[in-house]
Each structure stands twice: as C-alpha cells, then as structure tokens.
C-alpha atoms as a PDB file:
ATOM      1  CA  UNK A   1       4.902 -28.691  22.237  1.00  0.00           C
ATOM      2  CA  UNK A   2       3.083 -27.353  25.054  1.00  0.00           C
ATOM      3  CA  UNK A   3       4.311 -23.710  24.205  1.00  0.00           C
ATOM      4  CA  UNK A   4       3.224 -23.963  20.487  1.00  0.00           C
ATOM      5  CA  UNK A   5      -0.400 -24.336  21.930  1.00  0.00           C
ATOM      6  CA  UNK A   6      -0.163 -21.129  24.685  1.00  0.00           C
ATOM      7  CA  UNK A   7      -3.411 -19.133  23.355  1.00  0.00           C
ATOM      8  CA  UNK A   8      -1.325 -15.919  22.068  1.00  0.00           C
ATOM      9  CA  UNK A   9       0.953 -17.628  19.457  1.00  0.00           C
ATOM     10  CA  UNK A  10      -2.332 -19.877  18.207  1.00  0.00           C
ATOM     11  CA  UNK A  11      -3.588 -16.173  17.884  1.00  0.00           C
ATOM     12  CA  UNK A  12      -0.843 -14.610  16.386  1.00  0.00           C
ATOM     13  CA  UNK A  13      -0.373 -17.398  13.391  1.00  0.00           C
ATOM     14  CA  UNK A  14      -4.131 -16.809  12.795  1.00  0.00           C
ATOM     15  CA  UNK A  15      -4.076 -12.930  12.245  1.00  0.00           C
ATOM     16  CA  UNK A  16      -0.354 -13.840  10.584  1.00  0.00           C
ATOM     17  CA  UNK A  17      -1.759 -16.456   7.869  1.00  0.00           C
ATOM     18  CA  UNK A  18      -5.159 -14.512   7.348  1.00  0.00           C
ATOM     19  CA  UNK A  19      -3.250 -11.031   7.038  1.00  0.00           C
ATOM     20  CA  UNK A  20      -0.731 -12.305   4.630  1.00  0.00           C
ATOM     21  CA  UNK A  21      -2.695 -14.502   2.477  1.00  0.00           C
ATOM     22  CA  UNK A  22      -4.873 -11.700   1.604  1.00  0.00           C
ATOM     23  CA  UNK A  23      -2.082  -9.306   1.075  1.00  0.00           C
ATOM     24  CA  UNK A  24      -0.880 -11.702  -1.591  1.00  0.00           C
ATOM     25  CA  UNK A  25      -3.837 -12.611  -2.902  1.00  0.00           C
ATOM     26  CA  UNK A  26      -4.496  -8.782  -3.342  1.00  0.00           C
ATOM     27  CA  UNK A  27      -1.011  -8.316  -5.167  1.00  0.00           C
ATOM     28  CA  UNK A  28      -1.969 -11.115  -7.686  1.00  0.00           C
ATOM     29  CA  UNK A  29      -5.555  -9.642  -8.006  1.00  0.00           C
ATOM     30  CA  UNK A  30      -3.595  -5.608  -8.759  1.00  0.00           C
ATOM     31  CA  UNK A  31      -1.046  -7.095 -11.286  1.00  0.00           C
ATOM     32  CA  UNK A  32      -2.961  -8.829 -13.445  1.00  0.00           C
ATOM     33  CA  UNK A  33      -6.190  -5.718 -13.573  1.00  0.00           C
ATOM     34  CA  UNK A  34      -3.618  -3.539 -14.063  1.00  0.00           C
ATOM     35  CA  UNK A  35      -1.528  -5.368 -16.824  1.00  0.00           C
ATOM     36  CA  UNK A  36      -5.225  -5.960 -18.648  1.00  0.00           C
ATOM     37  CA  UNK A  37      -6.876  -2.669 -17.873  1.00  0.00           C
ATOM     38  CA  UNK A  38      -9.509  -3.897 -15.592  1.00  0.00           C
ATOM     39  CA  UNK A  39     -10.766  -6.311 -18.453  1.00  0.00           C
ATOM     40  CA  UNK A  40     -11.374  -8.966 -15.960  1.00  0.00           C
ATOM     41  CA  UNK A  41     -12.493  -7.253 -12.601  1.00  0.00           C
ATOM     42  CA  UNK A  42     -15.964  -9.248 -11.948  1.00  0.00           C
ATOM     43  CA  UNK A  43     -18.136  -5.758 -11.300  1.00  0.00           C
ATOM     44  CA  UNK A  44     -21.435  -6.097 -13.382  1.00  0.00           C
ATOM     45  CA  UNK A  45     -23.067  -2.918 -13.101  1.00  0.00           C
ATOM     46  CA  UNK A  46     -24.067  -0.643 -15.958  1.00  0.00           C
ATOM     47  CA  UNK A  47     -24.711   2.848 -16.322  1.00  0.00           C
ATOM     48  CA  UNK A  48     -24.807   5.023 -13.980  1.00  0.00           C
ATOM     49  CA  UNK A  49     -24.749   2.300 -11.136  1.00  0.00           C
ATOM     50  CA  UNK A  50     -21.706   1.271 -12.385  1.00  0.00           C
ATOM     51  CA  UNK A  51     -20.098   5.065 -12.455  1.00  0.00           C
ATOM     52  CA  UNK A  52     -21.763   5.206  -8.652  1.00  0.00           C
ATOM     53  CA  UNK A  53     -19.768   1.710  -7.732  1.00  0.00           C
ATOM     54  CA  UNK A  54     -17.052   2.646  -9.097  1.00  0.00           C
ATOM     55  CA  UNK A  55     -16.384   6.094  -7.922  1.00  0.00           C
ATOM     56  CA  UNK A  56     -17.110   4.038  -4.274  1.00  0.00           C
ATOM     57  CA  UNK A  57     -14.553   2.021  -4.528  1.00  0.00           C
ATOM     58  CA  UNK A  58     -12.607   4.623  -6.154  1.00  0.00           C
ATOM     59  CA  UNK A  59     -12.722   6.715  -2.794  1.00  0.00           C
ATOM     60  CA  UNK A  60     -12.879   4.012  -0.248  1.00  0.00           C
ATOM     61  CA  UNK A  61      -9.096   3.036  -0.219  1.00  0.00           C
ATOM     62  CA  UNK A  62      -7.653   6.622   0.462  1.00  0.00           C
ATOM     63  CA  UNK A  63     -10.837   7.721   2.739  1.00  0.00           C
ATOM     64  CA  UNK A  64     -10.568   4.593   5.063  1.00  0.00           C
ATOM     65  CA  UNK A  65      -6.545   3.902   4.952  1.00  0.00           C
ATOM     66  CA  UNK A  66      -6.295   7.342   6.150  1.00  0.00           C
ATOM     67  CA  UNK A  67      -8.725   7.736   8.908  1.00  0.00           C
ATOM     68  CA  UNK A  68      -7.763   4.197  10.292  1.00  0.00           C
ATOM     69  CA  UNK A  69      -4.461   5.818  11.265  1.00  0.00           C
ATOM     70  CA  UNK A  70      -6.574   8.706  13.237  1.00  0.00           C
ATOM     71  CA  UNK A  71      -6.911   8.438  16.992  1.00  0.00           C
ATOM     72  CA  UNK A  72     -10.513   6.927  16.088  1.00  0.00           C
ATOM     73  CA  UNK A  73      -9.373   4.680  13.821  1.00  0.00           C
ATOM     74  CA  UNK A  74      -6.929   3.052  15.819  1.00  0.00           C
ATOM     75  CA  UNK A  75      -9.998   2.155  18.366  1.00  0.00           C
ATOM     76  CA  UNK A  76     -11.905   0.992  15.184  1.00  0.00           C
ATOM     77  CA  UNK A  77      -9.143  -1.464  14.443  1.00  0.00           C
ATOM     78  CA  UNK A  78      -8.939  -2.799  17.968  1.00  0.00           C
ATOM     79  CA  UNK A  79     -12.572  -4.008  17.840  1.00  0.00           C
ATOM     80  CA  UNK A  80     -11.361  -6.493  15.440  1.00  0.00           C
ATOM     81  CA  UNK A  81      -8.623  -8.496  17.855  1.00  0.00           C
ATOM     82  CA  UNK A  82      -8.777 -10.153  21.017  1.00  0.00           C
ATOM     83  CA  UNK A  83      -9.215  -7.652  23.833  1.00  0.00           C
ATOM     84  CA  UNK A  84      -6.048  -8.622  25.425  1.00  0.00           C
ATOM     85  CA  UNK A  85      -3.860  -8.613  22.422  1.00  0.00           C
ATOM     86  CA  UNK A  86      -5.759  -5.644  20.062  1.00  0.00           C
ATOM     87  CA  UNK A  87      -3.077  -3.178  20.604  1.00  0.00           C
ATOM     88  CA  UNK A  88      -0.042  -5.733  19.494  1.00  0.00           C
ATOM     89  CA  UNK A  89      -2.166  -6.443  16.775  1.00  0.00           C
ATOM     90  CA  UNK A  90      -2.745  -3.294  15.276  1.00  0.00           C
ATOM     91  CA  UNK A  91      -0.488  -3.061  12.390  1.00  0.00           C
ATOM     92  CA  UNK A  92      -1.535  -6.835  11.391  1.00  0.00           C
ATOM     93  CA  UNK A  93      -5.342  -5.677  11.348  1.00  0.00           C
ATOM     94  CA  UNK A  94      -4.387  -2.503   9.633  1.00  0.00           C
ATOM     95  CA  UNK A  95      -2.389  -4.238   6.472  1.00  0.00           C
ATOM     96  CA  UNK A  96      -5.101  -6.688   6.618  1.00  0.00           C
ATOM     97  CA  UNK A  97      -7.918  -4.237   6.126  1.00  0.00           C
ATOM     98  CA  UNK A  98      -5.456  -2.019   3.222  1.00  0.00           C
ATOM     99  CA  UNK A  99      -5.371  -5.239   1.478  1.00  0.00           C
ATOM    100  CA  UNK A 100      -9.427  -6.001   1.541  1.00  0.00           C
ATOM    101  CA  UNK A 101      -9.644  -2.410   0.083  1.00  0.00           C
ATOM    102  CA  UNK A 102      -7.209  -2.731  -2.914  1.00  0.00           C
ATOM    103  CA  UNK A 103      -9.179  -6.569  -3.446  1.00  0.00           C
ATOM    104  CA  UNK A 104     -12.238  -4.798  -3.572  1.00  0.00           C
ATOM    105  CA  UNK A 105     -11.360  -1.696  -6.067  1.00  0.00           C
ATOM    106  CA  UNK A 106      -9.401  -4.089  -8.695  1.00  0.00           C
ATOM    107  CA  UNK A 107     -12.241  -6.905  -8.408  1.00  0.00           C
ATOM    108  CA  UNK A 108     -15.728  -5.305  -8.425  1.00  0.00           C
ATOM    109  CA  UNK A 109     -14.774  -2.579 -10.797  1.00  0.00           C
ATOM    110  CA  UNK A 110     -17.214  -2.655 -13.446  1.00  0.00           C
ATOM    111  CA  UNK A 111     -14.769  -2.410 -16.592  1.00  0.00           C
ATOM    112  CA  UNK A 112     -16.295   0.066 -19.458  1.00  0.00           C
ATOM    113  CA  UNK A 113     -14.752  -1.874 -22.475  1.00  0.00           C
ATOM    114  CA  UNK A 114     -13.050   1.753 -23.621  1.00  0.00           C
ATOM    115  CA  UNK A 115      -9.744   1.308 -24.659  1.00  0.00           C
ATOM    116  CA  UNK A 116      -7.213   4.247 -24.208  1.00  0.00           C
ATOM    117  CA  UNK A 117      -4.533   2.482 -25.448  1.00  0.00           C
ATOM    118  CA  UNK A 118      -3.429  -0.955 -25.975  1.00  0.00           C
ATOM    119  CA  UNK A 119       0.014  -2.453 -27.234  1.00  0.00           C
ATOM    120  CA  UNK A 120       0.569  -5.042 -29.573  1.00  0.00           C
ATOM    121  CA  UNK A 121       2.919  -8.056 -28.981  1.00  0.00           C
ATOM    122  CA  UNK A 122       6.125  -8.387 -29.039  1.00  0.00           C
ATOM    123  CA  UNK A 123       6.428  -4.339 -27.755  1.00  0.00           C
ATOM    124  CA  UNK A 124       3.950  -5.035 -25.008  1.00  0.00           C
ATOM    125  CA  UNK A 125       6.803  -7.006 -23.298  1.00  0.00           C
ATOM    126  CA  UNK A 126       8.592  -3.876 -22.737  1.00  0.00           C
ATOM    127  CA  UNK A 127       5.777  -2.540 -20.538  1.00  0.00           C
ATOM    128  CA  UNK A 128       5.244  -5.414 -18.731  1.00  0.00           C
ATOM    129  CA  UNK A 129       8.902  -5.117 -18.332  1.00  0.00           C
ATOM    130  CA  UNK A 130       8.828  -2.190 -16.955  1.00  0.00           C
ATOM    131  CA  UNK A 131       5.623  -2.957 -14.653  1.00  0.00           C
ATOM    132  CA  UNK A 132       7.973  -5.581 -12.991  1.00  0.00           C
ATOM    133  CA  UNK A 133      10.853  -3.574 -12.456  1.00  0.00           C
ATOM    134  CA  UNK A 134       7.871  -0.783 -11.130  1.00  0.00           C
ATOM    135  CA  UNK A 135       7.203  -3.680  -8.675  1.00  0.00           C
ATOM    136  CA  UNK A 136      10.583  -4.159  -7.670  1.00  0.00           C
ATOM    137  CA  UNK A 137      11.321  -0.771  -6.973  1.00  0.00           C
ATOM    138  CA  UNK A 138       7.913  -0.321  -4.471  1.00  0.00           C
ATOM    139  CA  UNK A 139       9.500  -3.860  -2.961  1.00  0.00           C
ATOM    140  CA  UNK A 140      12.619  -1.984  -2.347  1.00  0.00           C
ATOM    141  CA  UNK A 141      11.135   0.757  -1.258  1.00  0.00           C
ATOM    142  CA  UNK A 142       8.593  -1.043   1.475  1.00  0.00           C
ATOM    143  CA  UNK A 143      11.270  -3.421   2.446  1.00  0.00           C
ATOM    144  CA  UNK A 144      13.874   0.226   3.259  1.00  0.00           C
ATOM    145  CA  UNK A 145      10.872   1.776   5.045  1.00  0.00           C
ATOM    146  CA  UNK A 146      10.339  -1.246   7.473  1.00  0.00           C
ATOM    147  CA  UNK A 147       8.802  -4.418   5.783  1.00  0.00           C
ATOM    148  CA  UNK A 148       6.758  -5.145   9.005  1.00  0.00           C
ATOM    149  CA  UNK A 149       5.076  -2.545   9.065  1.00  0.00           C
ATOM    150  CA  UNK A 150       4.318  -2.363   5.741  1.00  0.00           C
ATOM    151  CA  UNK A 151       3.325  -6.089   5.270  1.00  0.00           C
ATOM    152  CA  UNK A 152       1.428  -6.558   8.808  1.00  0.00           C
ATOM    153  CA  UNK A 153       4.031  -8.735  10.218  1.00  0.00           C
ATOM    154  CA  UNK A 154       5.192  -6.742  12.990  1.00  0.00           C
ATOM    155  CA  UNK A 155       1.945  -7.328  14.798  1.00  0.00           C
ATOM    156  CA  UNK A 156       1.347 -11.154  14.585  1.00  0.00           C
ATOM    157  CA  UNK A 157       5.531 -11.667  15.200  1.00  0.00           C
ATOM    158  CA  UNK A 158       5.525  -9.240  18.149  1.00  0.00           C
ATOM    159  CA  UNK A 159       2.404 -10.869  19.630  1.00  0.00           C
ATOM    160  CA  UNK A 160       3.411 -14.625  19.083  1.00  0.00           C
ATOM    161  CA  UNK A 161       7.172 -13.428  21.182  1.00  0.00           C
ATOM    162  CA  UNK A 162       5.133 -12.120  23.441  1.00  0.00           C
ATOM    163  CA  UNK A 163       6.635  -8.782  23.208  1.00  0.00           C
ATOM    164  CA  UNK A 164       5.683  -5.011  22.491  1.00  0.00           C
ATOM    165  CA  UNK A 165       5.964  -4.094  18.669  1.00  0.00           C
ATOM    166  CA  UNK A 166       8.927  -2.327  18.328  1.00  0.00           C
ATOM    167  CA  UNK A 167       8.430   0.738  15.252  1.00  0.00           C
ATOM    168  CA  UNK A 168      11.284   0.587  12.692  1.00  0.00           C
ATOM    169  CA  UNK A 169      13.175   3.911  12.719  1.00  0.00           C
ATOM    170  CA  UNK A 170      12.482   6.783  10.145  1.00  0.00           C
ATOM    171  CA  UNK A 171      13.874   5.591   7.009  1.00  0.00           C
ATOM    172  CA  UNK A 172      16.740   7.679   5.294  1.00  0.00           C
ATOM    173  CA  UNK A 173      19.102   5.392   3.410  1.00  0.00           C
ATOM    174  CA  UNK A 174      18.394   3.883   0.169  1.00  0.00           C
ATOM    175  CA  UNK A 175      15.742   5.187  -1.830  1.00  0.00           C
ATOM    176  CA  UNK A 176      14.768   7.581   0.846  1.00  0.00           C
ATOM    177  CA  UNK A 177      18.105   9.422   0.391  1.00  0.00           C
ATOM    178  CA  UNK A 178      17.164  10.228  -2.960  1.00  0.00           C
ATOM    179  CA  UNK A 179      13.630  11.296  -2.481  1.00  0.00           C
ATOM    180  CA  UNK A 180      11.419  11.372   0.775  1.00  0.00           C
ATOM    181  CA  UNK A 181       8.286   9.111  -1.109  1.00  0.00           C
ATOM    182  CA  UNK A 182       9.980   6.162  -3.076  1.00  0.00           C
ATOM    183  CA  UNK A 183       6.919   3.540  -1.812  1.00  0.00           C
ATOM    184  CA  UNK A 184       4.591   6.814  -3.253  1.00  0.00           C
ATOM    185  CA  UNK A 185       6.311   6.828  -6.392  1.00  0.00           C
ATOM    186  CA  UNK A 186       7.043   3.478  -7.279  1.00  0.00           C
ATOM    187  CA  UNK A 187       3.114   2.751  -6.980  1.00  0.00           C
ATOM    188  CA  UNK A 188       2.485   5.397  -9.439  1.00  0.00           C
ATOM    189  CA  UNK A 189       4.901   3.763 -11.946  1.00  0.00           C
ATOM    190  CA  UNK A 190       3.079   0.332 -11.247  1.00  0.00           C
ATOM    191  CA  UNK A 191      -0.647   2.015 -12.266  1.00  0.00           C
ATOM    192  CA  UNK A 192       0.958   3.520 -15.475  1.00  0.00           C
ATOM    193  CA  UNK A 193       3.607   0.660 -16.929  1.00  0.00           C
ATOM    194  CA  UNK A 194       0.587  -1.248 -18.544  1.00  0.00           C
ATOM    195  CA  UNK A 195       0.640  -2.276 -22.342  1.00  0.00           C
ATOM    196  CA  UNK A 196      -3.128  -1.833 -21.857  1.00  0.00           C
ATOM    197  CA  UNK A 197      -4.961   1.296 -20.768  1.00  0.00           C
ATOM    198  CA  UNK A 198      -8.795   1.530 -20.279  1.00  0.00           C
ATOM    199  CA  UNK A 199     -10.376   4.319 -19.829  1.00  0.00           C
ATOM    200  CA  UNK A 200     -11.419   2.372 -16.410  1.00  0.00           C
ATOM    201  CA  UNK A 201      -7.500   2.460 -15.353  1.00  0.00           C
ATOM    202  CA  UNK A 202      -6.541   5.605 -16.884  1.00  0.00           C
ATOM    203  CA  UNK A 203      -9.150   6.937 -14.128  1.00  0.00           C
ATOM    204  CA  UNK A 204      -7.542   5.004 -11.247  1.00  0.00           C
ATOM    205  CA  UNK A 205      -4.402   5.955 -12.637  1.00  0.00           C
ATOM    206  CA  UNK A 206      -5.262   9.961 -12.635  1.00  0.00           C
ATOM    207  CA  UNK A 207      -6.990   9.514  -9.438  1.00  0.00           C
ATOM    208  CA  UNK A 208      -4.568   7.518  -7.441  1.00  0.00           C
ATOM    209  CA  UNK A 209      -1.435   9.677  -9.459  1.00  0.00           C
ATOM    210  CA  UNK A 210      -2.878  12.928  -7.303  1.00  0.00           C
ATOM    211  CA  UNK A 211      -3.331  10.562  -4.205  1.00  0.00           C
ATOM    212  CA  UNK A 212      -0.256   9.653  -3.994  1.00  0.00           C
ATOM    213  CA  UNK A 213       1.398  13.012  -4.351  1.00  0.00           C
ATOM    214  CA  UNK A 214      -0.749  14.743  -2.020  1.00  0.00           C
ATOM    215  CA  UNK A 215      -1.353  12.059   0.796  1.00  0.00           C
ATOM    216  CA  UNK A 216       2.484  11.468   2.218  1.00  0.00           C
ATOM    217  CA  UNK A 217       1.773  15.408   3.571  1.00  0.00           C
ATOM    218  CA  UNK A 218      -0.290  13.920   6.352  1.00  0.00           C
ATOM    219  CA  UNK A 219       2.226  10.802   6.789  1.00  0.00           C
ATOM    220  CA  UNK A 220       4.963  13.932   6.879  1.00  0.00           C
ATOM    221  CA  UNK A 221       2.691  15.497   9.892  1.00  0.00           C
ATOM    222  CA  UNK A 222       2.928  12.372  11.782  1.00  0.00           C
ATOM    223  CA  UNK A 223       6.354  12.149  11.546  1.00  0.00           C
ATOM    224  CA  UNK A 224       7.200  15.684  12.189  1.00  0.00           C
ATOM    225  CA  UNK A 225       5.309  14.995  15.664  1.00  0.00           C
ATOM    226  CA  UNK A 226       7.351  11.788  16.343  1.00  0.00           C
ATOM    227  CA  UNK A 227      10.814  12.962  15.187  1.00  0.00           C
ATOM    228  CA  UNK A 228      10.802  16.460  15.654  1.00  0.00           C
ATOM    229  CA  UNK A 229      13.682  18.063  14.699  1.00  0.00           C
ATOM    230  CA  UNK A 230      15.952  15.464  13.069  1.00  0.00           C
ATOM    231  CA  UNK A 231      12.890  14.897  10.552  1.00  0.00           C
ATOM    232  CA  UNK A 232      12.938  18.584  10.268  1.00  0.00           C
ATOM    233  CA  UNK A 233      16.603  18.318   9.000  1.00  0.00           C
ATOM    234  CA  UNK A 234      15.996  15.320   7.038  1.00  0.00           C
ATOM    235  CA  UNK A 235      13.145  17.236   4.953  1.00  0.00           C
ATOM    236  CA  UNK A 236      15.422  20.024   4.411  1.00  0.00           C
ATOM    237  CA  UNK A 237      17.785  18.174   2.515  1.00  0.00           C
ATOM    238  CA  UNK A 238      16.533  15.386   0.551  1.00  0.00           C
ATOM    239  CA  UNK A 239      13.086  16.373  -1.965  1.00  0.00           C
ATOM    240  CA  UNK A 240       9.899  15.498  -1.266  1.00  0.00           C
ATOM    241  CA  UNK A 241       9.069  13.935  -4.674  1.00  0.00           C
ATOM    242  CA  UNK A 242      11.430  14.702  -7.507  1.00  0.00           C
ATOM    243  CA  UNK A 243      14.795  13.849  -7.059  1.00  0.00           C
ATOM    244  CA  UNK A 244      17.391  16.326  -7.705  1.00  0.00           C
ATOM    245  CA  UNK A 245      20.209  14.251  -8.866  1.00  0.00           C
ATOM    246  CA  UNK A 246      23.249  15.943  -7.735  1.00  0.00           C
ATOM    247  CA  UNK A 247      22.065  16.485  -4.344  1.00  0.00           C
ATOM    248  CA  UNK A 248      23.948  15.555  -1.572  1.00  0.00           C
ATOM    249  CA  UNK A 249      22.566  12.098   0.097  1.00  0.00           C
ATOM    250  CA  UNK A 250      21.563  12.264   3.567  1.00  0.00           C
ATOM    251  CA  UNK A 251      23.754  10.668   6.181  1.00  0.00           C
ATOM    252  CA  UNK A 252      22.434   8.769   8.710  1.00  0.00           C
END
C-alpha cells in the first residue's frame, strides 16, 4: 500500500488518466464532426470572424504538433511536468497537447451550413462503413508503429516503473511493409469516408489531405538521423505513399 502512494506513480496515474481521457474524448468529438460535416461543432462566429477562427484552428494542429517535436519544443513541453519527472513525461504531455488541438479544431469550428454532399439512408451506411473500417486501419497502423508512443502511454507507464522510456523500434512489418505512411493514410481515409460533406469539412479534408502527404518528410528527417543507414535501405524499398502491389515486402 505504501508503494501505491510513493509521489512518482500518484504522478504518473495523473498525467496517465488526464492524457488518455482527453485522447478519447477527442476521438468521440472527430467521429461524430466528421460523420455530420461539422453540423454540430459549437463555434458561433459569422463572417469573416468565423473564416479568421477557423483558418486558426485550421493551422494550429500542424504548426504546433510539429514544432513541439523541435529542440524548443521539447523544453516547451517540459514546463508542463514536475521538474524531476518532465523528461519521462514527455511523450504523455505531447499526446496530451495533440489531443487538445484536434478537440479544439472539430469543436469551435464555426460550421457554414453549405452542403457539398450529403447521402441519403440506407446508402449512407456504406460510408459510415467505410469510416469505421478507415478507423480500424489508422488503429492498426498506430498500434504497428508503437501504441505508446502514439497514445501517450509510454510516458506515464515508464514514469510510474520508475524507469527510462524505452522508444519502440522503427516500424517495418505490417502496414509499414506495404507503404512507409499507413497512420498518414489511414487518417486521410477517415476525413473523406463521410456520408456528409460540408463545405466546412471538404476544407479540412483538402487541407489536412496535403498535410498529411507532405508532413511525414520531416518525421523521415528524424529518422534518417536516428537510423542512419538501415532507414536508408528501408526507404529504398518499400514507397513512401502509394503502394506498389507486387513489390517485394521488407524483411526485418
């Protein structure tokens, strides 16, 4: 009992149940805007405030998620843990703060009421079919690249053993033998498998669509710097996007 109180486990569950209940809270708050088309997001602006807010929030996830993985952004993260444990809790603060900004651009959007398209029942099931098995394959995809990074837990767990986080290796099997950007992807296939497109989620969509083919190129820097050569050879055989079918999978 007396080693369920020691002050860095009480820590860790903190960061652990605050991290995580806003990650899923964000992922309930993402489906539903995106199976509606932003019909419901609570922004109330108007006009050109509300083409100002949105283009904000538009720009805040990719500006901020990438410049917290910078040298200074790193230090910016550690203001927000415990002196002595900051560093463990990095990747816990970091998820954290990724899942604030996707809360904030699918909740204070200020929805336009234009309707790009919108599918009728019973044919609507098919997209929102296909939006689940979207989410499935980004789960996949997370869970190959190393779910604790990806969800914040390696942080909070490695703090509350009282050990250093421990990286998971550079994915290659599963999806990532098939192309080197499944999580990429699979997100894209989440923003477009709605039965109803606004013009507000069509622009996410486009915007987001570019993101995510042009932002893994500074993820690809990083690990070209970490892995060195063996990334090198991994890059040389398996795409960077679009999956060439008959090529042959990369071996571990």
């Amino acid at each position: 009992m007396k080693d369920l109180l020691k002050g860095h486990k009480i820590v860790a569950l903190v960061y652990g149940l605050v991290c995580h209940g806003i990650f899923l809270l964000a992922g309930i708050v993402m489906y539903f805007s995106i199976l509606t088309g932003f019909k419901y997001s609570i922004g109330s602006s108007e006009g050109i405030y509300a083409i100002i807010i949105n283009f904000l929030l538009l720009i805040q996830f990719p500006f901020f998620h990438s410049f917290l993985l910078s040298g200074a952004g790193m230090r910016v993260l550690d203001k927000f843990g415990p002196r002595e444990y900051a560093r463990s809790l990095r990747t816990t603060i970091y998820a954290t703060f990724a899942s604030l900004q996707l809360l904030a651009l699918f909740c204070f959007w200020s929805y336009s009421g234009i309707i790009m398209w919108e599918i009728p029942y019973p044919y609507n099931l098919i997209m929102i079919f296909l939006n689940l098995c979207s989410w499935l394959l980004l789960t996949t995809s997370s869970i190959q690249a190393g779910y604790q990074v990806q969800t914040g837990s390696l942080g909070w767990t490695s703090l509350y053993k009282n050990k250093r986080p421990e990286f998971p290796d550079m994915p290659v099997k599963g999806l990532f033998s098939i192309v080197r950007q499944p999580i990429y992807i699979s997100f894209i296939f989440v923003l477009w498998s709605t039965p109803n497109m606004s013009a507000d989620l069509f622009t996410v969509s486009i915007f987001y669509t570019v993101y995510c083919f042009l932002g893994p190129f500074l993820k690809e820097r990083r690990f070209h710097k970490i892995y060195g050569k063996r990334f090198l050879i991994y890059k040389s055989r398996v795409p960077y996007f679009f999956p060439a079918i008959l090529k042959k999978r990369v071996n571990n």
